[in-house]
C-alpha atoms as a PDB file:
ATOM      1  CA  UNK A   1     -32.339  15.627  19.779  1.00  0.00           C
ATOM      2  CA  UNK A   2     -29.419  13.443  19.050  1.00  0.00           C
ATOM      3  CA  UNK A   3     -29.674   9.655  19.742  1.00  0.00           C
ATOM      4  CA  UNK A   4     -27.100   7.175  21.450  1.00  0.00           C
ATOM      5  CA  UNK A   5     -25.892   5.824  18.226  1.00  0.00           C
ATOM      6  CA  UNK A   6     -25.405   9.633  16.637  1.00  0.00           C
ATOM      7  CA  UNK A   7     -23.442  10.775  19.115  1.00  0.00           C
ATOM      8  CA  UNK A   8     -21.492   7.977  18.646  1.00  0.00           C
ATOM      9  CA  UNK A   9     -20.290   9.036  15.589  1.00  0.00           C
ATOM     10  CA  UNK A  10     -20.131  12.527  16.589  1.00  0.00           C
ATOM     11  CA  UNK A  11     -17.772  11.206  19.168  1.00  0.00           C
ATOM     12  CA  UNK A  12     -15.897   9.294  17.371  1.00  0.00           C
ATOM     13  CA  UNK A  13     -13.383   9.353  14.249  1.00  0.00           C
ATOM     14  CA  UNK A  14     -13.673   7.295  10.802  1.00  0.00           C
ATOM     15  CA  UNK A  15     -11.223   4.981   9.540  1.00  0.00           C
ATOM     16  CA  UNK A  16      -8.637   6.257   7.540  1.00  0.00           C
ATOM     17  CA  UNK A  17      -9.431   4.037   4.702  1.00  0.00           C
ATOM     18  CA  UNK A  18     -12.879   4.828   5.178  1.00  0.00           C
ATOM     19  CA  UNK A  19     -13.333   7.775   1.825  1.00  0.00           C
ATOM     20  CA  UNK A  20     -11.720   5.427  -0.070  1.00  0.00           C
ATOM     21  CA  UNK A  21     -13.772   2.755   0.808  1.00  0.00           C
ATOM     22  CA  UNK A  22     -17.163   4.540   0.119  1.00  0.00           C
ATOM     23  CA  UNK A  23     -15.391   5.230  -3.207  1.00  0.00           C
ATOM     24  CA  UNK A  24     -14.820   1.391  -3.928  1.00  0.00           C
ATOM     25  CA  UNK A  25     -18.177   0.499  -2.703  1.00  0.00           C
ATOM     26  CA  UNK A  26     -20.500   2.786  -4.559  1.00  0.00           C
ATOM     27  CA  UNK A  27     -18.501   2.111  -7.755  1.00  0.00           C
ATOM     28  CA  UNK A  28     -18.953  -2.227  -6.997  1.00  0.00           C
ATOM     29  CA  UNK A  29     -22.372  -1.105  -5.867  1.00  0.00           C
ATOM     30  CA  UNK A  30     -23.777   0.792  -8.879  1.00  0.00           C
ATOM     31  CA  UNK A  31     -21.602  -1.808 -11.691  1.00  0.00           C
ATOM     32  CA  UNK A  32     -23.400  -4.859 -10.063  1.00  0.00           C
ATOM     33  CA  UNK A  33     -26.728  -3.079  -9.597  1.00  0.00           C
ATOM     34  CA  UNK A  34     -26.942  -1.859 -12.947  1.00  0.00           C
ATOM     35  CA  UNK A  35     -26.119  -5.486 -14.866  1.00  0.00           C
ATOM     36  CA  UNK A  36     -29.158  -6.755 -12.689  1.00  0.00           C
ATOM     37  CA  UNK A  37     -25.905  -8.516 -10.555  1.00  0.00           C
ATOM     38  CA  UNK A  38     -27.855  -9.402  -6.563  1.00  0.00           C
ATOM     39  CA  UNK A  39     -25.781  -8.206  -4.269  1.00  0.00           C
ATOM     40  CA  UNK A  40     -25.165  -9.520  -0.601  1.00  0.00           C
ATOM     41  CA  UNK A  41     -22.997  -7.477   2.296  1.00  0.00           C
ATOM     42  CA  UNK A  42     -21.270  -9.526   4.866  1.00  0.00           C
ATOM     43  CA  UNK A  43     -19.491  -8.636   7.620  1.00  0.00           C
ATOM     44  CA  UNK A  44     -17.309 -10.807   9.415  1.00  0.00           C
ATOM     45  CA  UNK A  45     -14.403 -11.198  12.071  1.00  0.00           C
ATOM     46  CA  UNK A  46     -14.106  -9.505  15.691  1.00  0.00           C
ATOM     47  CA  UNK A  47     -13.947  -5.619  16.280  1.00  0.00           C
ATOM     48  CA  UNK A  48     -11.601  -4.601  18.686  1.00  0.00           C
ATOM     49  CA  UNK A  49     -12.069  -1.920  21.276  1.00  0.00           C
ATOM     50  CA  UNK A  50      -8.568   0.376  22.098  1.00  0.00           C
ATOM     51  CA  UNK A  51      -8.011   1.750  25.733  1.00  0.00           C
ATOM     52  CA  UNK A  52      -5.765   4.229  24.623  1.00  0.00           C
ATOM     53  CA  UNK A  53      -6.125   7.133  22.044  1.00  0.00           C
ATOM     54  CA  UNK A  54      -3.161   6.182  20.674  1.00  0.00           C
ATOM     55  CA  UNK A  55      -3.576   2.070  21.138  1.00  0.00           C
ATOM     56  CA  UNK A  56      -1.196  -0.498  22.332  1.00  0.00           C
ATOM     57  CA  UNK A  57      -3.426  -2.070  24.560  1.00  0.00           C
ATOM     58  CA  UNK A  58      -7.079  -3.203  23.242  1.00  0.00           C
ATOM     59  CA  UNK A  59      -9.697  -6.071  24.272  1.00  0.00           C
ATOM     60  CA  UNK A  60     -10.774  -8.172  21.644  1.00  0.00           C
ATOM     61  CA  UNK A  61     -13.330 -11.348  21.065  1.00  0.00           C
ATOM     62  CA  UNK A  62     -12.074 -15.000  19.343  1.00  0.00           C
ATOM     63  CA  UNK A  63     -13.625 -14.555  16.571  1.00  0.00           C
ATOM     64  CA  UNK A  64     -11.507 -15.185  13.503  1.00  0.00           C
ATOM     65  CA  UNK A  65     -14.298 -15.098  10.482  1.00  0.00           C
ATOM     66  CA  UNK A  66     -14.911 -18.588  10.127  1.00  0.00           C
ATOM     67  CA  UNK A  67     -18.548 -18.229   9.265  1.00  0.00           C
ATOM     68  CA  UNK A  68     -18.298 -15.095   7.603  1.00  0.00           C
ATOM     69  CA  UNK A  69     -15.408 -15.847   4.933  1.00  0.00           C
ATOM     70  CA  UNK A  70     -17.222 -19.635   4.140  1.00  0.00           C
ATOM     71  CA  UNK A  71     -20.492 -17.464   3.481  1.00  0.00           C
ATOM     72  CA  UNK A  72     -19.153 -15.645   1.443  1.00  0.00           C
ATOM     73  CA  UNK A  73     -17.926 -18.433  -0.699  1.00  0.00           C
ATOM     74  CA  UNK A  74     -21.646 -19.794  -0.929  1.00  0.00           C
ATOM     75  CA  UNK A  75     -22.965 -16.364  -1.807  1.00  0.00           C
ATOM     76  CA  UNK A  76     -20.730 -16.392  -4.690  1.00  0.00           C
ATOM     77  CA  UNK A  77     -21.947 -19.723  -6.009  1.00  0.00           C
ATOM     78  CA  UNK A  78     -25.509 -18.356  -5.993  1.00  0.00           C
ATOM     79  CA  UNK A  79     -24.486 -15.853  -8.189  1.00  0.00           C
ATOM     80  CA  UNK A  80     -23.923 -12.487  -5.656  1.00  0.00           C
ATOM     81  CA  UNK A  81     -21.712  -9.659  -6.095  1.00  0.00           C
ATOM     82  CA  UNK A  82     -20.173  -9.736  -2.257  1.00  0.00           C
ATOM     83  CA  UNK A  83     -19.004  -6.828  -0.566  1.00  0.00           C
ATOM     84  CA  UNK A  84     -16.688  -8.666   2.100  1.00  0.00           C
ATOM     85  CA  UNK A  85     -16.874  -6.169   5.177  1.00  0.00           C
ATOM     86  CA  UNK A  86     -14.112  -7.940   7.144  1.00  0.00           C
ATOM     87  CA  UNK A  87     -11.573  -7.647  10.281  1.00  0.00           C
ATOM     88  CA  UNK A  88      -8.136  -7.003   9.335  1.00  0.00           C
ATOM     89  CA  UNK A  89      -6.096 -10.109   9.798  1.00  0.00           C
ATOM     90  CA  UNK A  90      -8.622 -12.881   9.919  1.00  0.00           C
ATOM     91  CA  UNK A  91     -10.067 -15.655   7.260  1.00  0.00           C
ATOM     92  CA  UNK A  92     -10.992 -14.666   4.233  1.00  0.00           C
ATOM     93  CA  UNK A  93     -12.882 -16.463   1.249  1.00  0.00           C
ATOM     94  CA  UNK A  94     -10.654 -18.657  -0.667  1.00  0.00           C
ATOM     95  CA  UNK A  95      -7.308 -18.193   1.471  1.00  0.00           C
ATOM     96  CA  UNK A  96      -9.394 -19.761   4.757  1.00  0.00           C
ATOM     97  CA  UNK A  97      -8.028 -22.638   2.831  1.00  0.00           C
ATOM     98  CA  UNK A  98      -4.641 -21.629   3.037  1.00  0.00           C
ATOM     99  CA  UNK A  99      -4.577 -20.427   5.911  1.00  0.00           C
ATOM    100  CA  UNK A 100      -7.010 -22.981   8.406  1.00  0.00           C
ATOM    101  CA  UNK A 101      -4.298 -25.230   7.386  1.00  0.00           C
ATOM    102  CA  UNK A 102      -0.321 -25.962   7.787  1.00  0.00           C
ATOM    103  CA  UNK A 103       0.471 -24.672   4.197  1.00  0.00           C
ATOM    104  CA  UNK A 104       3.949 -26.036   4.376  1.00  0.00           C
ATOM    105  CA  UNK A 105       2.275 -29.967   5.427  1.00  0.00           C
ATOM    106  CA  UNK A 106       0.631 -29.450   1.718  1.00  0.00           C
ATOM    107  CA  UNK A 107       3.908 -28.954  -0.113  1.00  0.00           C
ATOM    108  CA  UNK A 108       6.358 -31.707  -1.184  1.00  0.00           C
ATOM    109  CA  UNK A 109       9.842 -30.957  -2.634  1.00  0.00           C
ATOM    110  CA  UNK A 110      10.449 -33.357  -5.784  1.00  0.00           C
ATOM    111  CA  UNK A 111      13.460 -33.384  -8.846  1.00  0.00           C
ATOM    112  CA  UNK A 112      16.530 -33.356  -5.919  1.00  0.00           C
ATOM    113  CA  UNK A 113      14.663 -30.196  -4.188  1.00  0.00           C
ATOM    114  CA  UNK A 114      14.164 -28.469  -7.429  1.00  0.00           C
ATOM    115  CA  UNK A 115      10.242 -28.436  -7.879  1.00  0.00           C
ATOM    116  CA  UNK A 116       7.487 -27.976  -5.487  1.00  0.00           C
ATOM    117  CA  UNK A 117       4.114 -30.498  -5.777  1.00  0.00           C
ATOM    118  CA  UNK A 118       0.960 -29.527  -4.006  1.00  0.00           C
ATOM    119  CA  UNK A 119       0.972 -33.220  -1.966  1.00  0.00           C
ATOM    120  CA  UNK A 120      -2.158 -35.552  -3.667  1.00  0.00           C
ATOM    121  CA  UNK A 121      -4.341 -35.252  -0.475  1.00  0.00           C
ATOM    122  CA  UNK A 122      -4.599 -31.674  -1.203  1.00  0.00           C
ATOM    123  CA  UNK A 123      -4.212 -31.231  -4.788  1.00  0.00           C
ATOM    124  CA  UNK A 124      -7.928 -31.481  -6.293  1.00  0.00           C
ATOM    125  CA  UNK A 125      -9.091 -29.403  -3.477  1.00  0.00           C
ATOM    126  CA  UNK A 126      -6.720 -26.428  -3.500  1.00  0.00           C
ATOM    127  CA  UNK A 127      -7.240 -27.109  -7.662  1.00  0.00           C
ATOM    128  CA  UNK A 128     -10.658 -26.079  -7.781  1.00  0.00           C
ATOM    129  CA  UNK A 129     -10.196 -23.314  -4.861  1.00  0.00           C
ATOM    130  CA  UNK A 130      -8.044 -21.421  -7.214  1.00  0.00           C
ATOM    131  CA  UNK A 131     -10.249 -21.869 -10.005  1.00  0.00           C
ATOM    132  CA  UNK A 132     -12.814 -20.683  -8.170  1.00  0.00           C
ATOM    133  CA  UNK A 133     -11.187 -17.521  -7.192  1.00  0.00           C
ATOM    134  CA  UNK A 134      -9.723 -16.855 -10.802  1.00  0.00           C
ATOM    135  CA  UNK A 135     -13.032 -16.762 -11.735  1.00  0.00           C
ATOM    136  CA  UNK A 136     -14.245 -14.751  -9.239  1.00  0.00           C
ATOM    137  CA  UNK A 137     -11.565 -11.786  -9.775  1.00  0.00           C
ATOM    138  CA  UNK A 138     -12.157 -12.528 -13.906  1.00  0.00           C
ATOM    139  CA  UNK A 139     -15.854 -11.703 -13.262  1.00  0.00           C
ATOM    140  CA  UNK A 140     -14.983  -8.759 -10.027  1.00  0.00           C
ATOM    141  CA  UNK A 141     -18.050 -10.389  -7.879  1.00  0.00           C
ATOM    142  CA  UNK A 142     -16.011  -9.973  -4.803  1.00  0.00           C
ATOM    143  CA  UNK A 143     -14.952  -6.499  -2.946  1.00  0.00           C
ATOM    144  CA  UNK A 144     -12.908  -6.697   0.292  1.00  0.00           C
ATOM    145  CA  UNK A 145     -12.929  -3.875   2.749  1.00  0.00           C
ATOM    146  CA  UNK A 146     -11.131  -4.281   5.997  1.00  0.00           C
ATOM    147  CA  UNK A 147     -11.578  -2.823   9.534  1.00  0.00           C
ATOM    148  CA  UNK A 148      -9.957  -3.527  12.917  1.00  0.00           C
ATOM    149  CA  UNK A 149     -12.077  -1.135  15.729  1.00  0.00           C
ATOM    150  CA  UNK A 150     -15.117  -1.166  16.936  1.00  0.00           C
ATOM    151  CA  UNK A 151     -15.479   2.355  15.580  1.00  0.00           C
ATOM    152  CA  UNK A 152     -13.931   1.172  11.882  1.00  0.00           C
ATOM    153  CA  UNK A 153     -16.574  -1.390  11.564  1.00  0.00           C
ATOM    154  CA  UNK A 154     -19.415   0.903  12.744  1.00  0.00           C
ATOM    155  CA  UNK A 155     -18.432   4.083  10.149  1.00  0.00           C
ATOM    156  CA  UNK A 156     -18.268   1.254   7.345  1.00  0.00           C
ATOM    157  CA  UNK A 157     -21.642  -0.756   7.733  1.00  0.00           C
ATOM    158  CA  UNK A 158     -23.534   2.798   8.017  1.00  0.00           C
ATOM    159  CA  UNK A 159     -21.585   3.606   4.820  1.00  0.00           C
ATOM    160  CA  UNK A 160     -22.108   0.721   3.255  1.00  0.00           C
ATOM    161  CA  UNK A 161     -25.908   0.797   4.398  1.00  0.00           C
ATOM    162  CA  UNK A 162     -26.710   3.998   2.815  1.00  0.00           C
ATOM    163  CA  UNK A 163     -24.702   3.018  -0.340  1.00  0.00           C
ATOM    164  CA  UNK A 164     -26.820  -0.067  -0.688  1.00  0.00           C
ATOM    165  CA  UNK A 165     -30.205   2.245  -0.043  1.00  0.00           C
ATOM    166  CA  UNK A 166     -29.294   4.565  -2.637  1.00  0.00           C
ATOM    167  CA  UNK A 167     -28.194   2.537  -5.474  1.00  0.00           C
ATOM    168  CA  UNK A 168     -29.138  -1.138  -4.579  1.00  0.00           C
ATOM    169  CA  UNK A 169     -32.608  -0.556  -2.241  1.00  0.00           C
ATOM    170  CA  UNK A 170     -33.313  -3.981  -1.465  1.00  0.00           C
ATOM    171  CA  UNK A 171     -30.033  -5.934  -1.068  1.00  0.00           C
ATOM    172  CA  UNK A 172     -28.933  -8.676   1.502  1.00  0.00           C
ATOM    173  CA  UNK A 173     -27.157  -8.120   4.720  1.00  0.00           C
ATOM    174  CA  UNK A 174     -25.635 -10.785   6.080  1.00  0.00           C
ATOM    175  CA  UNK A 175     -24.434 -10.095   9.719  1.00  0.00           C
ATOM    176  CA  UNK A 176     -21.763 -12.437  10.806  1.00  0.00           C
ATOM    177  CA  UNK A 177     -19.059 -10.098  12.440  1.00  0.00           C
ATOM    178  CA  UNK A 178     -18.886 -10.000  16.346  1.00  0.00           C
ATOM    179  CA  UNK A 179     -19.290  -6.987  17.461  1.00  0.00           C
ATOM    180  CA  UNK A 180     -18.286  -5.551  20.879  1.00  0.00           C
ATOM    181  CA  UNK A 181     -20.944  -4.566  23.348  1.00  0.00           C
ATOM    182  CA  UNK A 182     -18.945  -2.596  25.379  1.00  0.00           C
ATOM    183  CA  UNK A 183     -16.517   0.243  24.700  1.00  0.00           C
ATOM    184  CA  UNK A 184     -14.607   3.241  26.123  1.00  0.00           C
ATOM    185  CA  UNK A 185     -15.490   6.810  24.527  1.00  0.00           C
ATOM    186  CA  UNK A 186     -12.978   8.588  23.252  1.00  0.00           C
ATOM    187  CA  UNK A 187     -13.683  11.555  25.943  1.00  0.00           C
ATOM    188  CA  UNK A 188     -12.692   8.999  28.808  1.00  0.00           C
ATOM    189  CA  UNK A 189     -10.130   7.751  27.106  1.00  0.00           C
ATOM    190  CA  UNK A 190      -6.366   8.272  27.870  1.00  0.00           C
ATOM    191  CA  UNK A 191      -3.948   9.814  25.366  1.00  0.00           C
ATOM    192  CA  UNK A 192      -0.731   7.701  26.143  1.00  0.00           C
ATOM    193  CA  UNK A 193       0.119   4.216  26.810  1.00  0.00           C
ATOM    194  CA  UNK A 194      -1.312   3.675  30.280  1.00  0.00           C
ATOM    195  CA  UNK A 195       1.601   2.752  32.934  1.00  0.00           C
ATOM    196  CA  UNK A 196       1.771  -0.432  35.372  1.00  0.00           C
ATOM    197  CA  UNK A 197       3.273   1.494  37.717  1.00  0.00           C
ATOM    198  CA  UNK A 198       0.558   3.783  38.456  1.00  0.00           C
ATOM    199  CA  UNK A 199      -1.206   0.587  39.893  1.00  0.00           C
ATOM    200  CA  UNK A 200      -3.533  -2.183  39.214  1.00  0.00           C
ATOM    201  CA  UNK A 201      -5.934  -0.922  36.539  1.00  0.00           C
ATOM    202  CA  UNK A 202      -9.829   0.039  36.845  1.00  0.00           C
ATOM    203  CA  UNK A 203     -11.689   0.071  33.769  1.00  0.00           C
ATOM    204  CA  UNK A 204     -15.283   1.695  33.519  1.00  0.00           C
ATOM    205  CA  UNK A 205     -16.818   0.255  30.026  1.00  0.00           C
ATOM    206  CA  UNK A 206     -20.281   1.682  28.312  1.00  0.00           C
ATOM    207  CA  UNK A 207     -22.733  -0.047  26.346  1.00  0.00           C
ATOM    208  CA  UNK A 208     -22.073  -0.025  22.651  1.00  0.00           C
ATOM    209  CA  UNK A 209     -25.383   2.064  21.256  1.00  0.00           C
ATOM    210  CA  UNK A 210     -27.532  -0.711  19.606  1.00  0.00           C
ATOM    211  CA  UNK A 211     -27.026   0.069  15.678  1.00  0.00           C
ATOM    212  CA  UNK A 212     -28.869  -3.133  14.587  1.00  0.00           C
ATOM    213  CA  UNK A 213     -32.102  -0.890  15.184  1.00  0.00           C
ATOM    214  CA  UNK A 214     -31.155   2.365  12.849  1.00  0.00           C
ATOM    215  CA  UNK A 215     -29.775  -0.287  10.454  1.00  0.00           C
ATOM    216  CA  UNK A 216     -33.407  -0.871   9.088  1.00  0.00           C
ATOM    217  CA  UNK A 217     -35.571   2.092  10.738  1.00  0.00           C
ATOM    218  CA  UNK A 218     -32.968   4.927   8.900  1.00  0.00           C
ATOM    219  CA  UNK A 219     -29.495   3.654   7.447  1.00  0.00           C
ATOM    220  CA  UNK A 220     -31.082   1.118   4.409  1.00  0.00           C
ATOM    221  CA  UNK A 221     -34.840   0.456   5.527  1.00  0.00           C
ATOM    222  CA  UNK A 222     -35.541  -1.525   2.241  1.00  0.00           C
ATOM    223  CA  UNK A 223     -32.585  -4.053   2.957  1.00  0.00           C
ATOM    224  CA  UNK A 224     -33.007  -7.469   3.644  1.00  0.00           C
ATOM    225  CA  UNK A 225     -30.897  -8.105   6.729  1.00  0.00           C
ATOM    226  CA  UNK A 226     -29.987 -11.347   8.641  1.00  0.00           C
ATOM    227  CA  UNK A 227     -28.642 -11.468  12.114  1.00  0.00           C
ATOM    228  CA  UNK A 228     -26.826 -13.619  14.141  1.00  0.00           C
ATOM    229  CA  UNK A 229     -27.447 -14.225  17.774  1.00  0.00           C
ATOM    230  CA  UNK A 230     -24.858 -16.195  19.844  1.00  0.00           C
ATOM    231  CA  UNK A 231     -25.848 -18.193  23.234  1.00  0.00           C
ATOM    232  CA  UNK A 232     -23.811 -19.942  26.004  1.00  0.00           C
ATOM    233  CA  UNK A 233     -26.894 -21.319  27.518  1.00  0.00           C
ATOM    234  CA  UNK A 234     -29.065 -23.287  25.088  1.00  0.00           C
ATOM    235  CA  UNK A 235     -32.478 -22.585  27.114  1.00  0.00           C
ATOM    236  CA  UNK A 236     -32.452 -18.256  26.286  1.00  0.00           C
ATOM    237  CA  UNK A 237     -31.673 -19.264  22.536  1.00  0.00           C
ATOM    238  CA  UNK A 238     -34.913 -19.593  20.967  1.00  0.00           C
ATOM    239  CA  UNK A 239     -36.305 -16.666  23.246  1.00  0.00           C
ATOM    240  CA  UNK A 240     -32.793 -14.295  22.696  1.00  0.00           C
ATOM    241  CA  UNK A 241     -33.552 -14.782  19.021  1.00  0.00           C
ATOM    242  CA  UNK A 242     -37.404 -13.872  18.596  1.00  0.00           C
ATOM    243  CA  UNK A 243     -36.811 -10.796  21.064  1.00  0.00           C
ATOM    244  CA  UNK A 244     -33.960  -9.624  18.083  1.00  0.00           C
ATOM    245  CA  UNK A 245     -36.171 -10.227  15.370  1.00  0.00           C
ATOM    246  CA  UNK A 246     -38.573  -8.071  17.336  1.00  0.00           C
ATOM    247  CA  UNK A 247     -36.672  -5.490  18.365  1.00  0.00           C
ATOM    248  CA  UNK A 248     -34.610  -4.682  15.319  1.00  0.00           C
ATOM    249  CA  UNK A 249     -37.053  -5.626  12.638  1.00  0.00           C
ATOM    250  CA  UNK A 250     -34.496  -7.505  11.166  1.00  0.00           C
ATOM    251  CA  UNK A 251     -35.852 -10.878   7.926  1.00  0.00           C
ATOM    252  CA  UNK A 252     -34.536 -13.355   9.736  1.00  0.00           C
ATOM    253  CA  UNK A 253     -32.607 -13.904  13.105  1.00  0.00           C
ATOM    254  CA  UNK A 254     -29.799 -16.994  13.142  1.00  0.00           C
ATOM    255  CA  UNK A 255     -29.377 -18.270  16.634  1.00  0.00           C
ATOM    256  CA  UNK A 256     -26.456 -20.834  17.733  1.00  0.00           C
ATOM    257  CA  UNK A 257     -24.580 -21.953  20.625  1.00  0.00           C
ATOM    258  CA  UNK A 258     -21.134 -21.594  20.683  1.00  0.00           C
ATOM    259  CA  UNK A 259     -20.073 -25.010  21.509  1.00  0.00           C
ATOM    260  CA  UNK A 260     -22.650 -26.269  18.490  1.00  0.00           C
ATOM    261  CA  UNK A 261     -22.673 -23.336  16.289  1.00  0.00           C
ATOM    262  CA  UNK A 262     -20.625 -25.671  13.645  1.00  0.00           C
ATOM    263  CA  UNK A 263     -23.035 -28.301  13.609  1.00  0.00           C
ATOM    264  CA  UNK A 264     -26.571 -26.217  14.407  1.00  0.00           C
ATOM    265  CA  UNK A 265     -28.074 -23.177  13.744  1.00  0.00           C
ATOM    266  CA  UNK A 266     -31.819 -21.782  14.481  1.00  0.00           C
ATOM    267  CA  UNK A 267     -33.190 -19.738  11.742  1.00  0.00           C
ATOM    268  CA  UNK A 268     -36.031 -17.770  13.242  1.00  0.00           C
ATOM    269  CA  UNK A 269     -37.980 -15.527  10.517  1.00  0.00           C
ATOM    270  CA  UNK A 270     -40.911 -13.816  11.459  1.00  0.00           C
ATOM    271  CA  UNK A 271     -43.617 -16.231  10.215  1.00  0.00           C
ATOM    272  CA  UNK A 272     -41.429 -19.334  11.176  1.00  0.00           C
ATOM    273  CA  UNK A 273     -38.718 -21.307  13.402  1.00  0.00           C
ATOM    274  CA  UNK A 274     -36.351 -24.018  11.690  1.00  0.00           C
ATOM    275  CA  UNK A 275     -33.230 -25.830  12.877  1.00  0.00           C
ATOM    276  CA  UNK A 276     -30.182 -26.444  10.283  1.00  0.00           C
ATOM    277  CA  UNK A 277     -28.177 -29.223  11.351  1.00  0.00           C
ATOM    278  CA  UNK A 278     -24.768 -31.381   9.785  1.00  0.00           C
ATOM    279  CA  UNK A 279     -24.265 -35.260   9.942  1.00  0.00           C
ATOM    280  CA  UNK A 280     -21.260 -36.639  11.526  1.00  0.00           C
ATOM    281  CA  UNK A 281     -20.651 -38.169   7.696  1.00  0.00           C
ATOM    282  CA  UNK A 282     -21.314 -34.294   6.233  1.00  0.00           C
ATOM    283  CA  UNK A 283     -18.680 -32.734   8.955  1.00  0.00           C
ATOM    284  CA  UNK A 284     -16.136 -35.934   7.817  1.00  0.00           C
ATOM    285  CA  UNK A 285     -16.472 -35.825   4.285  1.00  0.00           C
ATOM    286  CA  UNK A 286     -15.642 -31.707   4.981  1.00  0.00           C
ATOM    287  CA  UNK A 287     -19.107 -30.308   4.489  1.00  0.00           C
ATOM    288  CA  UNK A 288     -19.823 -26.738   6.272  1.00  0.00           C
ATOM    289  CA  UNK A 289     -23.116 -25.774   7.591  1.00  0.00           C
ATOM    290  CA  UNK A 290     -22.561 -22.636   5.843  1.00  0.00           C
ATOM    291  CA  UNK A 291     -23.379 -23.916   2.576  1.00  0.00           C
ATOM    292  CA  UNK A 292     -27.399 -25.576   4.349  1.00  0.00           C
ATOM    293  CA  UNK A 293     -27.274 -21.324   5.542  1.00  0.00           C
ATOM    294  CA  UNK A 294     -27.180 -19.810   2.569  1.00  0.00           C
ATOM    295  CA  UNK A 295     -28.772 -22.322   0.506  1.00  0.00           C
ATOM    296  CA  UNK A 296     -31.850 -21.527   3.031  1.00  0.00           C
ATOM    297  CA  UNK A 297     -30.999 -17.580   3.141  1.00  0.00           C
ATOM    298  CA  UNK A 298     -31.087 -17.519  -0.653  1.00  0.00           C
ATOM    299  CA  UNK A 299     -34.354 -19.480  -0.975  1.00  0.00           C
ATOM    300  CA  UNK A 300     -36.072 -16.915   1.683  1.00  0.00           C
ATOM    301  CA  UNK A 301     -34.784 -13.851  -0.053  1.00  0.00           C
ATOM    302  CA  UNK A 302     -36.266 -15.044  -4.013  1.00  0.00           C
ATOM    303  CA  UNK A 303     -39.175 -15.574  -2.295  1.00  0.00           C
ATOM    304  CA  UNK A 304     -39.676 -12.243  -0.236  1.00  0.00           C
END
């Protein structure tokens, strides 16, 4: 009897860069697994959910990959091969810091016009970025995969789930992408551009099947996954967060509200319920609470 989230992908069709990604990923998968290399999946950035077969119209979510690329970033400096499961378009580890900024307020033109200076305020920063990143590529810790649909980003974390199972039984899963929870199937969806004039449009949107729940029961059952759970109303945090952890079976549940989620988090673990929290001097001085998530993410995981 097929469930919700298998006809799902019977329904549906698989990115086109999606055989070449399983081909990247089992090849980053098996290299870092076999030099003893711990390996962490993240996924990050908003999926996007077309109303047409043939899309020029979509709905979409405001989440750029803020958390996700940053995490990444920490991952690397306690020493994880990353496979960077990420929207197409948004931040990204290392060029956030490109891109969160006006690059063209960090340049200055100097010798009559001739040379370009990376201006002082920015110059030790962007300085130790880069050698970061060099580093990075020198030592190929870092694999970047890229999806834009709801249905992209669902085909690639069951791929990369399995991948993970089979070679790497045991790896991290960091959740960070948000994820639709509604969509149209492709059965009720219309072939063409849908027309204003045929009238104010009526849309009739289904639930997305959970896939949080085959993540650990059948996709990579030996993984060590975190989740993220976002609130509007701070009272159904704490109780949104332990139903997850229930439900999906999921190491450890991160709960945050969105007006707060840069300054708090709630990391709720089966055994245990802490709050990470930044300083107004920390959020100054350019601190991110990422770095306090995976410092405690990384310290949970040696000791599982």
């Amino acid at each position: 009897m097929a469930t919700e989230w298998s006809t799902f992908f019977l329904d549906s069709k698989p990115p086109e860069n999606y055989a070449s990604a399983l081909e990247q990923m089992t090849g980053f998968i098996i290299d870092k697994h076999n030099t003893g290399t711990k390996i962490a999946l993240v996924t990050s950035g908003g999926t996007t959910v077309p109303l047409e077969s043939q899309t020029v119209r979509f709905i979409d979510n405001f989440s750029v990959g803020t958390r996700g690329s940053a995490s990444v970033e920490y991952f690397l400096k306690h020493d994880y091969a990353v496979i960077f499961l990420h929207r197409r378009g948004s931040l990204e580890p290392f060029k956030r810091h490109f891109m969160q900024a006006n690059f063209l307020d960090m340049l200055e033109l100097t010798d009559q016009g001739q040379t370009v200076n990376v201006r002082d305020a920015h110059h030790h920063h962007l300085v130790g970025v880069l050698k970061e990143y060099e580093e990075v590529k020198r030592r190929n810790l870092l694999l970047s995969i890229s999806f834009t649909t709801l249905s992209d980003y669902l085909f690639l974390l069951k791929g990369a789930s399995e991948l993970l199972q089979r070679h790497s039984p045991g790896s991290l899963m960091y959740l960070a992408a948000a994820v639709s929870d509604f969509y149209i199937p492709a059965q009720e969806m219309p072939q063409h551009k849908i027309q204003s004039g045929d009238g104010p449009l009526q849309l009739s949107l289904q639930l997305v099947p959970k896939m949080l729940s085959p993540l650990v029961s059948q996709w990579a059952p030996d993984a060590f996954v975190v989740s993220f759970k976002l609130e509007t109303d701070p009272t159904l945090l704490s109780k949104k967060a332990m139903a997850a952890l229930e439900r999906y079976k999921h190491s450890i549940v991160i709960g945050n509200i969105l007006k707060t989620r840069k300054k708090e988090v709630t990391v709720v673990t089966p055994n245990s319920q802490s709050s990470i929290m930044m300083t107004e001097e920390e959020i100054t001085s350019g601190k991110e609470i990422e770095e306090k998530i995976i410092n405690e993410i990384t310290e949970i995981y040696c000791k599982k």
